[in-house]
ModelCIF file with pLDDT and N, C-alpha, C, O atoms, coordinates in Angstrom:
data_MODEL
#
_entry.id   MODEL 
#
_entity.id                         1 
_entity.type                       polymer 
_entity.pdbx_number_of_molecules   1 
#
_entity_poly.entity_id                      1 
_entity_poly.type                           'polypeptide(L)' 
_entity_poly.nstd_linkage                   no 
_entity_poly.nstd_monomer                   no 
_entity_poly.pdbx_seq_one_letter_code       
;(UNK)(UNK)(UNK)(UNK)(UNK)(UNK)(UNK)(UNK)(UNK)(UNK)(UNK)(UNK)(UNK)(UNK)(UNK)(UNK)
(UNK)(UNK)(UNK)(UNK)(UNK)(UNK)(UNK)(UNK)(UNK)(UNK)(UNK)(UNK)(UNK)(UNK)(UNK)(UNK)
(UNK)(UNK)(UNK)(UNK)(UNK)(UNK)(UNK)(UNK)(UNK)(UNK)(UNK)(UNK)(UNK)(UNK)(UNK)(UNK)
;
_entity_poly.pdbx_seq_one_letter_code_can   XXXXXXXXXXXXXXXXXXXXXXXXXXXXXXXXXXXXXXXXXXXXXXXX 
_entity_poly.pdbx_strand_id                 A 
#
loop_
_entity_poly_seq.entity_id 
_entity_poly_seq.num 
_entity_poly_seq.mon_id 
_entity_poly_seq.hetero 
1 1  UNK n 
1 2  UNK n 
1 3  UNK n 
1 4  UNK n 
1 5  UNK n 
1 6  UNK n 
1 7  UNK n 
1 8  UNK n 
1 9  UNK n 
1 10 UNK n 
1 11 UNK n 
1 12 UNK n 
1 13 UNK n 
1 14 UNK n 
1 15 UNK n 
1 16 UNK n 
1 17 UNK n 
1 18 UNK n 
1 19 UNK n 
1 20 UNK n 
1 21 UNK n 
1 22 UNK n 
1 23 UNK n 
1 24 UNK n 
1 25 UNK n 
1 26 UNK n 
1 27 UNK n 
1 28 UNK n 
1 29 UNK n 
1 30 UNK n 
1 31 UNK n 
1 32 UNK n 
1 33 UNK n 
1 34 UNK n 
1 35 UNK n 
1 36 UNK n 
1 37 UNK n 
1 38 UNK n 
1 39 UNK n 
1 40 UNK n 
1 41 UNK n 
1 42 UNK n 
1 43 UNK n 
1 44 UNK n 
1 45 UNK n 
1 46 UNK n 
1 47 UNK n 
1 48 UNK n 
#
_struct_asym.id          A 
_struct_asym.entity_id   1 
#
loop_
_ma_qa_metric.id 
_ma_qa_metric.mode 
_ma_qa_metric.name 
_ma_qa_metric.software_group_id 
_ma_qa_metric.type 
1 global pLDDT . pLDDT 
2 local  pLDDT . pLDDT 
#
_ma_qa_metric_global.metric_id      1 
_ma_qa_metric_global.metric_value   97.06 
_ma_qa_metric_global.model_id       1 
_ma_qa_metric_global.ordinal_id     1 
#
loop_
_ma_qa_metric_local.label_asym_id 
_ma_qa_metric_local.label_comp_id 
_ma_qa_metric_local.label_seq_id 
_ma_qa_metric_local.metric_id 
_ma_qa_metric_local.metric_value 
_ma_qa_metric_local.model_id 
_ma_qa_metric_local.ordinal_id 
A UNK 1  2 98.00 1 1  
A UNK 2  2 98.00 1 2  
A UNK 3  2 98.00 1 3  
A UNK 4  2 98.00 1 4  
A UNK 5  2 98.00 1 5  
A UNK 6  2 97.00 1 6  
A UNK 7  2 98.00 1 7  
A UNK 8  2 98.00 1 8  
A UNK 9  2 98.00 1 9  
A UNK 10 2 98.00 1 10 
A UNK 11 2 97.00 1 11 
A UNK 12 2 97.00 1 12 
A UNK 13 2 97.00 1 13 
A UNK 14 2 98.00 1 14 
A UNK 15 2 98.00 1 15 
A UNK 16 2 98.00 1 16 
A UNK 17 2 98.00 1 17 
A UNK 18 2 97.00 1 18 
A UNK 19 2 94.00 1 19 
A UNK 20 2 92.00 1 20 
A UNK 21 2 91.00 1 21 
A UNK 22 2 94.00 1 22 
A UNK 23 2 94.00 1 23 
A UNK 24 2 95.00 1 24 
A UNK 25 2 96.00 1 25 
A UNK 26 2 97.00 1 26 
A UNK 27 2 96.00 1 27 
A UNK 28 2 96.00 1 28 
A UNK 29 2 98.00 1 29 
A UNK 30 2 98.00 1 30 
A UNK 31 2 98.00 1 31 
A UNK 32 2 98.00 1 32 
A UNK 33 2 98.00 1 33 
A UNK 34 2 98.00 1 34 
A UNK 35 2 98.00 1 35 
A UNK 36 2 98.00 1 36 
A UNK 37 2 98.00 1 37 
A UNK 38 2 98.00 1 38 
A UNK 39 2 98.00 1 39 
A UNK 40 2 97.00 1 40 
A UNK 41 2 97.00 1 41 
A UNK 42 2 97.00 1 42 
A UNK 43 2 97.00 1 43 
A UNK 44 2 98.00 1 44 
A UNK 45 2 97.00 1 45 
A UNK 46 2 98.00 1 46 
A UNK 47 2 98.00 1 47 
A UNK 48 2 98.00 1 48 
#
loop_
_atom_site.group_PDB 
_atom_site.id 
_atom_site.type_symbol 
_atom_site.label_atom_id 
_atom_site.label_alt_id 
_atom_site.label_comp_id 
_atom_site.label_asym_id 
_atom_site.label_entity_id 
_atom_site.label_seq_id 
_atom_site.pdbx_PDB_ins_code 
_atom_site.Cartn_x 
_atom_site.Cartn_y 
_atom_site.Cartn_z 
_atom_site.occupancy 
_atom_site.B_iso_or_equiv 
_atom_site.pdbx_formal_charge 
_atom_site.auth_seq_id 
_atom_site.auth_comp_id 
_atom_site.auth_asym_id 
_atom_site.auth_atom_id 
_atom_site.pdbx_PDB_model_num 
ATOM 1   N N  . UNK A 1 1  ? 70.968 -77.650 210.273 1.00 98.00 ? 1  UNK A N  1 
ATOM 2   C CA . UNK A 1 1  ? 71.047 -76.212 209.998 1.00 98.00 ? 1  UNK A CA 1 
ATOM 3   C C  . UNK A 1 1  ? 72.388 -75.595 210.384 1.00 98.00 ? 1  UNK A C  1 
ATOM 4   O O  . UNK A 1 1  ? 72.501 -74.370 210.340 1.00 98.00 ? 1  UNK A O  1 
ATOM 5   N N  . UNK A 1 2  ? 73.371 -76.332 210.743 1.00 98.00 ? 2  UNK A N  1 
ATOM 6   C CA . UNK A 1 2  ? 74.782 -76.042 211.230 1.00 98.00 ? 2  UNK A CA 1 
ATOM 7   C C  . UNK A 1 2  ? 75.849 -75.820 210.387 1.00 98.00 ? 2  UNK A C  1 
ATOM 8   O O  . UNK A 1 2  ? 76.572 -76.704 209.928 1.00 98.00 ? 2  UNK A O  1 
ATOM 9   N N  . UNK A 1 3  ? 75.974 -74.268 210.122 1.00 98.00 ? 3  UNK A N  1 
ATOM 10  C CA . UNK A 1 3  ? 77.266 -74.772 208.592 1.00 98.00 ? 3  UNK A CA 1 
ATOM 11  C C  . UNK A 1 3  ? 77.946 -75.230 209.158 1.00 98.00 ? 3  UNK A C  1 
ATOM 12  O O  . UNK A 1 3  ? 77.943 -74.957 210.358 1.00 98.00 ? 3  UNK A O  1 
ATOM 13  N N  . UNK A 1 4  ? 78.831 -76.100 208.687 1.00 98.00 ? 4  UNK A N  1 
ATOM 14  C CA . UNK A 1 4  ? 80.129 -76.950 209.173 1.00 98.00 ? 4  UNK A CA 1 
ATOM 15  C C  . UNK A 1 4  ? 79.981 -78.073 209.552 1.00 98.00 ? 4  UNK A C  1 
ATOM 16  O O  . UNK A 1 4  ? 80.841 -78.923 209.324 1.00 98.00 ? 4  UNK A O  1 
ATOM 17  N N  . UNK A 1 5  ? 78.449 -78.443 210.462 1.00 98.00 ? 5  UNK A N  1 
ATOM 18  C CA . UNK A 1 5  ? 78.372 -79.954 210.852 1.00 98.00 ? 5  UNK A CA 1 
ATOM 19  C C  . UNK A 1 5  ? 77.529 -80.391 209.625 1.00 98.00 ? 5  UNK A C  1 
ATOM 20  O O  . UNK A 1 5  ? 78.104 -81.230 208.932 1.00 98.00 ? 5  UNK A O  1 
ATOM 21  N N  . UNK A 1 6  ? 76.112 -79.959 209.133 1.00 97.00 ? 6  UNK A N  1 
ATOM 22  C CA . UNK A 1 6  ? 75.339 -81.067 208.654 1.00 97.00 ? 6  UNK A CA 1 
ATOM 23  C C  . UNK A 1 6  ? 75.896 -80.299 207.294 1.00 97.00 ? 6  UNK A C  1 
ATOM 24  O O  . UNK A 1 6  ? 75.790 -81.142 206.403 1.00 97.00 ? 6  UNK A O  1 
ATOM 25  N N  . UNK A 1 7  ? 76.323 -79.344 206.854 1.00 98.00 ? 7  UNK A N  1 
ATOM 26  C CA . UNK A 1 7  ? 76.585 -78.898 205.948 1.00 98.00 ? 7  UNK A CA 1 
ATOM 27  C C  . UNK A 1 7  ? 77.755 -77.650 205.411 1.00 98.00 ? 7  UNK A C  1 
ATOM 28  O O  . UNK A 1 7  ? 77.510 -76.538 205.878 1.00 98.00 ? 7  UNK A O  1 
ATOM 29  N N  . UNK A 1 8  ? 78.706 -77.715 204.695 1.00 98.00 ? 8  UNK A N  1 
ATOM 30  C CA . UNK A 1 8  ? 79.835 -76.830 204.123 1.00 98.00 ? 8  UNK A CA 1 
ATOM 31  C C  . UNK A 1 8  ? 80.368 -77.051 202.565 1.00 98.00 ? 8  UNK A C  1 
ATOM 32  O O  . UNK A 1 8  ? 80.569 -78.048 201.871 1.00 98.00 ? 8  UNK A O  1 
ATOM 33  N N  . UNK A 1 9  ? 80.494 -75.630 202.366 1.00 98.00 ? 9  UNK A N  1 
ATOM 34  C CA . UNK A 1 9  ? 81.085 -75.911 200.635 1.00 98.00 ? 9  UNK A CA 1 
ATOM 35  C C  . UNK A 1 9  ? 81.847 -74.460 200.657 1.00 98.00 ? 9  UNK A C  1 
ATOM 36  O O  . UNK A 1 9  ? 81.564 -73.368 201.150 1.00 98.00 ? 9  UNK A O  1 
ATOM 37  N N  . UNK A 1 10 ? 82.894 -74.939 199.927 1.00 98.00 ? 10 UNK A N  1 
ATOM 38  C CA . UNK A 1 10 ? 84.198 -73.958 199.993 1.00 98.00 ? 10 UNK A CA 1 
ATOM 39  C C  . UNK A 1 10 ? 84.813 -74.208 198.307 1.00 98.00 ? 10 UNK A C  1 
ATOM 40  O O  . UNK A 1 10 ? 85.395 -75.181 197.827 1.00 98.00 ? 10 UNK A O  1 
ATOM 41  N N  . UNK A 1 11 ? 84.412 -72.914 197.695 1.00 97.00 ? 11 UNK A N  1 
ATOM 42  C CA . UNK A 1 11 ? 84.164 -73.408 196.217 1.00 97.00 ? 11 UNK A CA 1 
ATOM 43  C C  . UNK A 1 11 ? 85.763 -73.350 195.968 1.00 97.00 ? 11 UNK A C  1 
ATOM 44  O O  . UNK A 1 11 ? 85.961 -73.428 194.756 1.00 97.00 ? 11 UNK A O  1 
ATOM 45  N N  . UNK A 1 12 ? 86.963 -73.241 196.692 1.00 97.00 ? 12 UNK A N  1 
ATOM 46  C CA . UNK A 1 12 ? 88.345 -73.660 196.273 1.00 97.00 ? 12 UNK A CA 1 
ATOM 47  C C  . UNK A 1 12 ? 88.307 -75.171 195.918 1.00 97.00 ? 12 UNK A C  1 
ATOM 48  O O  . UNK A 1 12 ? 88.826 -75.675 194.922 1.00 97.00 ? 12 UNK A O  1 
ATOM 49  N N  . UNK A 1 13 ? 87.674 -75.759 196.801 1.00 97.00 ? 13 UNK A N  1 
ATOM 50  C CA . UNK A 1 13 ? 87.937 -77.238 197.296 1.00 97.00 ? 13 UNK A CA 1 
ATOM 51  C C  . UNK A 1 13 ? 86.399 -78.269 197.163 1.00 97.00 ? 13 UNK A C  1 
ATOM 52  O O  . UNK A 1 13 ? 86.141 -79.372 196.680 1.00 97.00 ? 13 UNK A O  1 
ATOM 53  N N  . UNK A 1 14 ? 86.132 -77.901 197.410 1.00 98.00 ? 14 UNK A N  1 
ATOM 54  C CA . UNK A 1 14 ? 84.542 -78.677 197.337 1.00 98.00 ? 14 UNK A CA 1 
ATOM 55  C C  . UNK A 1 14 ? 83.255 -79.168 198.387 1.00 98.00 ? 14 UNK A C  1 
ATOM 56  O O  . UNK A 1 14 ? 82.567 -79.147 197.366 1.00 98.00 ? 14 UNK A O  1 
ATOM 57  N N  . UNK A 1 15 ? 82.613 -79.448 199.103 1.00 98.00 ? 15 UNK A N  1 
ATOM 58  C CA . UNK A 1 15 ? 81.249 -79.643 199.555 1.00 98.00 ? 15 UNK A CA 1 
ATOM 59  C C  . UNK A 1 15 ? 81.415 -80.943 199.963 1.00 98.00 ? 15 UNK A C  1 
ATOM 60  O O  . UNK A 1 15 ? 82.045 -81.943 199.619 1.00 98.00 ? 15 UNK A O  1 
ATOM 61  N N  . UNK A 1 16 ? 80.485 -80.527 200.983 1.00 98.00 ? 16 UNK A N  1 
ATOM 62  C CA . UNK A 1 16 ? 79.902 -82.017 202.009 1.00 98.00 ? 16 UNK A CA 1 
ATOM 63  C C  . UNK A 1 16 ? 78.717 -81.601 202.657 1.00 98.00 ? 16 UNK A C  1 
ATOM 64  O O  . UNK A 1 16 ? 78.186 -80.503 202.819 1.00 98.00 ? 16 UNK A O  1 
ATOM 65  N N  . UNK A 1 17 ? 78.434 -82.773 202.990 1.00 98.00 ? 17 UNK A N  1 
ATOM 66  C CA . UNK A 1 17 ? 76.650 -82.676 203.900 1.00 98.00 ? 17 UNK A CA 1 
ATOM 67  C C  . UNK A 1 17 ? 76.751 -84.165 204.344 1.00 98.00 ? 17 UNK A C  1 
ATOM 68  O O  . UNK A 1 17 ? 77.331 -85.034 203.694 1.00 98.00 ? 17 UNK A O  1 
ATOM 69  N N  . UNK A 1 18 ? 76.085 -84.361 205.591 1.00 97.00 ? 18 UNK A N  1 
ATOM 70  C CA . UNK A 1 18 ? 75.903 -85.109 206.447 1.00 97.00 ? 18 UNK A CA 1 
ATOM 71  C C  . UNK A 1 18 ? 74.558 -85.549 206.338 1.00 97.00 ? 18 UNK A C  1 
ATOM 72  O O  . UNK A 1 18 ? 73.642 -84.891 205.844 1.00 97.00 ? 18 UNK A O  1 
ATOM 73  N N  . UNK A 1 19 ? 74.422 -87.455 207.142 1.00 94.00 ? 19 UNK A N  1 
ATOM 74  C CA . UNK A 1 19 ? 72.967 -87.719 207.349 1.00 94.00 ? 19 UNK A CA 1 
ATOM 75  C C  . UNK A 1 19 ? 73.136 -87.970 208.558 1.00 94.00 ? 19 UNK A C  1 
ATOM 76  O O  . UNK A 1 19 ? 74.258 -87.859 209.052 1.00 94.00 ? 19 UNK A O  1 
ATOM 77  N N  . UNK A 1 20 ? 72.233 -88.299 209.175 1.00 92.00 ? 20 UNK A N  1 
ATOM 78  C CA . UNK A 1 20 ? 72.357 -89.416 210.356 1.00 92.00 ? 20 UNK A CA 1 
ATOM 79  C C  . UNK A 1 20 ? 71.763 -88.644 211.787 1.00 92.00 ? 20 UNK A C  1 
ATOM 80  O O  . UNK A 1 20 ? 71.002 -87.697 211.985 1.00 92.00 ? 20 UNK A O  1 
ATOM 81  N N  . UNK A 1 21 ? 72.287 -89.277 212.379 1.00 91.00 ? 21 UNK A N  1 
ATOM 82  C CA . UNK A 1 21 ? 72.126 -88.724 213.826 1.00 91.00 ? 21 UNK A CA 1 
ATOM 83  C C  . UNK A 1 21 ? 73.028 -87.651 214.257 1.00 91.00 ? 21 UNK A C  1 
ATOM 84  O O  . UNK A 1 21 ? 74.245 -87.749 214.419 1.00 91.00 ? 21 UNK A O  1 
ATOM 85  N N  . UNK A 1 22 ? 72.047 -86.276 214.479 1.00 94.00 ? 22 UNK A N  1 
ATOM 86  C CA . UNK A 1 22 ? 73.015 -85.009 214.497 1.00 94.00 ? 22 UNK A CA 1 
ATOM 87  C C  . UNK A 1 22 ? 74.086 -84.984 215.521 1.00 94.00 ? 22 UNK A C  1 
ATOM 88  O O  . UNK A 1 22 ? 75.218 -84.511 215.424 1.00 94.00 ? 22 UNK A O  1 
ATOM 89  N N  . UNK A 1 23 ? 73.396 -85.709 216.734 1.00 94.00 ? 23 UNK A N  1 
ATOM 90  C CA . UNK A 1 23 ? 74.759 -85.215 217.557 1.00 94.00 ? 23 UNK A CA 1 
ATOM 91  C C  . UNK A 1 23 ? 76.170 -85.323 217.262 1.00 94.00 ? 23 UNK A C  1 
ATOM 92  O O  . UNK A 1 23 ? 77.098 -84.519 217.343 1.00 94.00 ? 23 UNK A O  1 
ATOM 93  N N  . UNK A 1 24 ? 76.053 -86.947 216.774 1.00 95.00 ? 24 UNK A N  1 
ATOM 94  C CA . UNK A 1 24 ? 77.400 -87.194 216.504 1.00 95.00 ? 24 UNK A CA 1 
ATOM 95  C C  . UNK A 1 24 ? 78.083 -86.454 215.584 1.00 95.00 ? 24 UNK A C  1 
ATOM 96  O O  . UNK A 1 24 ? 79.294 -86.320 215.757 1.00 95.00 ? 24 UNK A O  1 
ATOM 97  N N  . UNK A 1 25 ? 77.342 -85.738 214.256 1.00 96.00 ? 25 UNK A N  1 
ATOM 98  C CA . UNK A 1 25 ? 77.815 -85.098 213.437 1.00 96.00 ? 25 UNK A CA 1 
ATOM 99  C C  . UNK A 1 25 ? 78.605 -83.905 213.939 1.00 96.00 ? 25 UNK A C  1 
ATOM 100 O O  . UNK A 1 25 ? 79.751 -83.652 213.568 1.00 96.00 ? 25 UNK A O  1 
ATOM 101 N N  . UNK A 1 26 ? 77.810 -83.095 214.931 1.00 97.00 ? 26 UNK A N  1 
ATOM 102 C CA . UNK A 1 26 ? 77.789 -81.970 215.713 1.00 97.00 ? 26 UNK A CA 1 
ATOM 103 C C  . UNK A 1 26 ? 79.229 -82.058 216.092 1.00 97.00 ? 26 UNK A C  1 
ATOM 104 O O  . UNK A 1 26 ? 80.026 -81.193 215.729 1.00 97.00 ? 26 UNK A O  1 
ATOM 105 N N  . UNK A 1 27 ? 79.599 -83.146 216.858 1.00 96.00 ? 27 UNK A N  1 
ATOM 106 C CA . UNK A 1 27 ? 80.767 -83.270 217.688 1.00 96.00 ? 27 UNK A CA 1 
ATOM 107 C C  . UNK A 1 27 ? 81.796 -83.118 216.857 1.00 96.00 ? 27 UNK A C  1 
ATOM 108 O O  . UNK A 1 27 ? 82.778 -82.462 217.203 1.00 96.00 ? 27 UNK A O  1 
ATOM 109 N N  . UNK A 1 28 ? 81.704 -83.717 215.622 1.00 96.00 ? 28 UNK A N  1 
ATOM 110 C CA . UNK A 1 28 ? 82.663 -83.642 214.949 1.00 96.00 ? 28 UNK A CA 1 
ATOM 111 C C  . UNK A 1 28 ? 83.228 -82.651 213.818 1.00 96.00 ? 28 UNK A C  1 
ATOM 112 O O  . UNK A 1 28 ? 84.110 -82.759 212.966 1.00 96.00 ? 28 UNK A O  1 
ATOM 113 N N  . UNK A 1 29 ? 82.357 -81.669 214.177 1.00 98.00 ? 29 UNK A N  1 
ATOM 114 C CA . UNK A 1 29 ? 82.319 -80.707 213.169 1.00 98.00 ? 29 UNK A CA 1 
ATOM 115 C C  . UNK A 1 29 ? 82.092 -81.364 211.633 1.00 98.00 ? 29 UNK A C  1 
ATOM 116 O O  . UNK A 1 29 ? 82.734 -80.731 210.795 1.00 98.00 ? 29 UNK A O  1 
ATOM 117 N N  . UNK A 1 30 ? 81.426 -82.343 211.147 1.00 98.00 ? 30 UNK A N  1 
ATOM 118 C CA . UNK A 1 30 ? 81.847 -83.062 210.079 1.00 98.00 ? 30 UNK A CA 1 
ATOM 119 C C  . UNK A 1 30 ? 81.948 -83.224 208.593 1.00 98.00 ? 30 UNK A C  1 
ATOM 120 O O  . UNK A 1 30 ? 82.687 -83.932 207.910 1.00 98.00 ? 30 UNK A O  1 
ATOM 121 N N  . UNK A 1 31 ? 81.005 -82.376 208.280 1.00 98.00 ? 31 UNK A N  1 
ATOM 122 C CA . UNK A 1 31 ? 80.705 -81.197 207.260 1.00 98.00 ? 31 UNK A CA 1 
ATOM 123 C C  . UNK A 1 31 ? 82.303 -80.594 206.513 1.00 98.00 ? 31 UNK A C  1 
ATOM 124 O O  . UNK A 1 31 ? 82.904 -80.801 205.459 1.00 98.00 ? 31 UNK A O  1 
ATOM 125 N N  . UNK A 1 32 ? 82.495 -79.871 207.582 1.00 98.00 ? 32 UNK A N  1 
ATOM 126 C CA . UNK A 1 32 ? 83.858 -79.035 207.692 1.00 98.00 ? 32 UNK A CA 1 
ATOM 127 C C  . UNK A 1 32 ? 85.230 -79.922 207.625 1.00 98.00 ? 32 UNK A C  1 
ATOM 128 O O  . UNK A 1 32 ? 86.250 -79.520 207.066 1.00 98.00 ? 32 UNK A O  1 
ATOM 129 N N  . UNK A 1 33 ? 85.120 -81.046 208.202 1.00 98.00 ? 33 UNK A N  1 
ATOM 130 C CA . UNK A 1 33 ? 86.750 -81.934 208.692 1.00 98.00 ? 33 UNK A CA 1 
ATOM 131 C C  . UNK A 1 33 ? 86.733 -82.886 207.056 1.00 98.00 ? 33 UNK A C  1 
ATOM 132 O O  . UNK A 1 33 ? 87.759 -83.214 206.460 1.00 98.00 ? 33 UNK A O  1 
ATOM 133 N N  . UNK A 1 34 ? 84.877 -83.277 206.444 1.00 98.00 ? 34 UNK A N  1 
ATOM 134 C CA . UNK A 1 34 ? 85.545 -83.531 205.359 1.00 98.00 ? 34 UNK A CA 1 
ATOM 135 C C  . UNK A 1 34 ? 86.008 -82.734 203.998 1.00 98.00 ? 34 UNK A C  1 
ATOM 136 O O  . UNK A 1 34 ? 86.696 -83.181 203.080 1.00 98.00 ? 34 UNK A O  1 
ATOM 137 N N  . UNK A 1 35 ? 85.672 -81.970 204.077 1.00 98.00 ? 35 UNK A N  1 
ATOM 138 C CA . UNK A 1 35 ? 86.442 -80.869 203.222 1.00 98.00 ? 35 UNK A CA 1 
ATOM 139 C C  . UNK A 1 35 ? 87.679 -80.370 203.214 1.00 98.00 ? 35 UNK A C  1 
ATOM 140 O O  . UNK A 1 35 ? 88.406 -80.080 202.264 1.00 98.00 ? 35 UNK A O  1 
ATOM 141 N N  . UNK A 1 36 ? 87.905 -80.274 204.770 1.00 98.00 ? 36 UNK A N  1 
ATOM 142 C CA . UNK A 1 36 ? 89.263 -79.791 205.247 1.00 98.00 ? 36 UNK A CA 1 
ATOM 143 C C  . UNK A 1 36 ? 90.468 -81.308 204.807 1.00 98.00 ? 36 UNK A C  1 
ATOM 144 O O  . UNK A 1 36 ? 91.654 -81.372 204.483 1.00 98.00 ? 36 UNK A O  1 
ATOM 145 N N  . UNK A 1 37 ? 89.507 -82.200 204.997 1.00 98.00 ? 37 UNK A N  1 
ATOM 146 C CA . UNK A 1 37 ? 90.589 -83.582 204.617 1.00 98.00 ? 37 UNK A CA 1 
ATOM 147 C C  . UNK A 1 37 ? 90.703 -83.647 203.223 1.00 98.00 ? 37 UNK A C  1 
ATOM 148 O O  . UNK A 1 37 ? 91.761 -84.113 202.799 1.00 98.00 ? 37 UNK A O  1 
ATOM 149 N N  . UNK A 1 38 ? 89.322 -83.061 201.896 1.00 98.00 ? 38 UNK A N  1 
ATOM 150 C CA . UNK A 1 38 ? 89.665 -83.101 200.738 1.00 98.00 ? 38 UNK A CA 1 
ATOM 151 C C  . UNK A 1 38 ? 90.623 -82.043 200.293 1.00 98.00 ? 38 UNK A C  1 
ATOM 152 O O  . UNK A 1 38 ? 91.151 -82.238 199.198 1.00 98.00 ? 38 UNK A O  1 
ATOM 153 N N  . UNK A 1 39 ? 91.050 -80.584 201.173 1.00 98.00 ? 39 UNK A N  1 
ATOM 154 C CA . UNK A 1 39 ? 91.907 -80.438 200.712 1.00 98.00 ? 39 UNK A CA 1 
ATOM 155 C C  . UNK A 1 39 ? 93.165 -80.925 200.989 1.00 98.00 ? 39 UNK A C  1 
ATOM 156 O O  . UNK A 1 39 ? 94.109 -80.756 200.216 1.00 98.00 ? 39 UNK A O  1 
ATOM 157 N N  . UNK A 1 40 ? 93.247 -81.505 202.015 1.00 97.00 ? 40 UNK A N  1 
ATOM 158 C CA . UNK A 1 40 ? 94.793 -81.817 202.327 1.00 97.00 ? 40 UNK A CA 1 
ATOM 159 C C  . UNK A 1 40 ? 95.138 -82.958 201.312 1.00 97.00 ? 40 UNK A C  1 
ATOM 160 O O  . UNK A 1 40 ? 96.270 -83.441 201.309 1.00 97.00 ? 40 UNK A O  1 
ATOM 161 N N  . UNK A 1 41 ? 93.999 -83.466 200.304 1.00 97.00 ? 41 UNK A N  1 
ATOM 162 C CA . UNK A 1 41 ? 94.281 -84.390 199.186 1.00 97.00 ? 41 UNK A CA 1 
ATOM 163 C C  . UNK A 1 41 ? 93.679 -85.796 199.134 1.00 97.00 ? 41 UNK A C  1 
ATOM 164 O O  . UNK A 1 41 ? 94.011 -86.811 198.522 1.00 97.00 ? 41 UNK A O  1 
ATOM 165 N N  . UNK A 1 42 ? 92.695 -85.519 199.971 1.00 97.00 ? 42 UNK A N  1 
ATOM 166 C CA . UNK A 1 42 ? 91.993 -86.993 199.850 1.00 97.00 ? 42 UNK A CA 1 
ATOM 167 C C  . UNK A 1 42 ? 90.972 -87.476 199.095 1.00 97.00 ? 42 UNK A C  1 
ATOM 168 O O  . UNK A 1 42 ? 89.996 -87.227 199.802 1.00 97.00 ? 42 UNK A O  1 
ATOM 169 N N  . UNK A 1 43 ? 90.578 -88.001 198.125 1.00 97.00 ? 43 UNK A N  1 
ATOM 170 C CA . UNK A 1 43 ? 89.316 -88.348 197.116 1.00 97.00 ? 43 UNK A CA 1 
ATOM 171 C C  . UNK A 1 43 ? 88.461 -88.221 198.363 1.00 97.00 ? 43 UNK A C  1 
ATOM 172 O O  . UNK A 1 43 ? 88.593 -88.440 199.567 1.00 97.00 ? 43 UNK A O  1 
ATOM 173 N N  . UNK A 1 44 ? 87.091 -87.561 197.155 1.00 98.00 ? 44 UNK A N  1 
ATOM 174 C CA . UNK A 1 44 ? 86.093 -87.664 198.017 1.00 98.00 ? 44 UNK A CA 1 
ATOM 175 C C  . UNK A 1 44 ? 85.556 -88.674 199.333 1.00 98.00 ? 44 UNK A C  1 
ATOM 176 O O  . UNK A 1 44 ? 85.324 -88.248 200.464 1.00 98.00 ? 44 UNK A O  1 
ATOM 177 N N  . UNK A 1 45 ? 85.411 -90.219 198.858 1.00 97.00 ? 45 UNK A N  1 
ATOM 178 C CA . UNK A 1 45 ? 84.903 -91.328 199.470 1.00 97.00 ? 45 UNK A CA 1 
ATOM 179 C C  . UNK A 1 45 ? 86.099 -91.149 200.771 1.00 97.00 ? 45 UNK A C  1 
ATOM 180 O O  . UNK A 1 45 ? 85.850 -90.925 201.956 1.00 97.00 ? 45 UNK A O  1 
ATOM 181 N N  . UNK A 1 46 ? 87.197 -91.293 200.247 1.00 98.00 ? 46 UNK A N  1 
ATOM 182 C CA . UNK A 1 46 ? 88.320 -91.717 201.368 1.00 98.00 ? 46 UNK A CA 1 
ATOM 183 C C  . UNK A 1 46 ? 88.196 -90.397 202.405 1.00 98.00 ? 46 UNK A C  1 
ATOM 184 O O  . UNK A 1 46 ? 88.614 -90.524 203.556 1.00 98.00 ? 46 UNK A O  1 
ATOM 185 N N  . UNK A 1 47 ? 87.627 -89.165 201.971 1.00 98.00 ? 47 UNK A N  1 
ATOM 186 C CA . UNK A 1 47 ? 87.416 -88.191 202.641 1.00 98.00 ? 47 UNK A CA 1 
ATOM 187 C C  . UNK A 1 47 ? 86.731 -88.216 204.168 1.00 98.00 ? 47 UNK A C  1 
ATOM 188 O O  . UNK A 1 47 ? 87.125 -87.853 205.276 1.00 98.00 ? 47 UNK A O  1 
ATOM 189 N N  . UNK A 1 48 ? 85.422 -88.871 203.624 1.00 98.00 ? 48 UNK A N  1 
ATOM 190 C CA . UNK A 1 48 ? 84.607 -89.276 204.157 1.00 98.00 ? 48 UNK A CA 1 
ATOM 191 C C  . UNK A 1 48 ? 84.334 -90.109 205.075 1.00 98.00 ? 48 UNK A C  1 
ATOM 192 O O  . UNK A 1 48 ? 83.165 -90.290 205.417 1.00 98.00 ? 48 UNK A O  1 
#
């Protein structure tokens, strides 16, 4: 339920969502860091 960890979409750039075990997601903001990495130009997968 965390925008940014299990879930973010930023209609400049594009969307992510997380599975797994939340904490770790949590820590990493991860939602958010892969989006923030697709814009700095990374294909989705390599995003990820």
């Amino acid at each position: 339920p965390l925008i940014g960890a299990g879930l973010f979409v930023d209609n400049e750039i594009g969307g992510a969502c997380a599975t797994g075990l939340g904490e770790a997601v949590i820590r990493s903001a991860g939602s958010a860091m892969v989006v923030e990495t697709m814009r700095n130009g990374a294909e989705p997968e390599k995003a990820c």
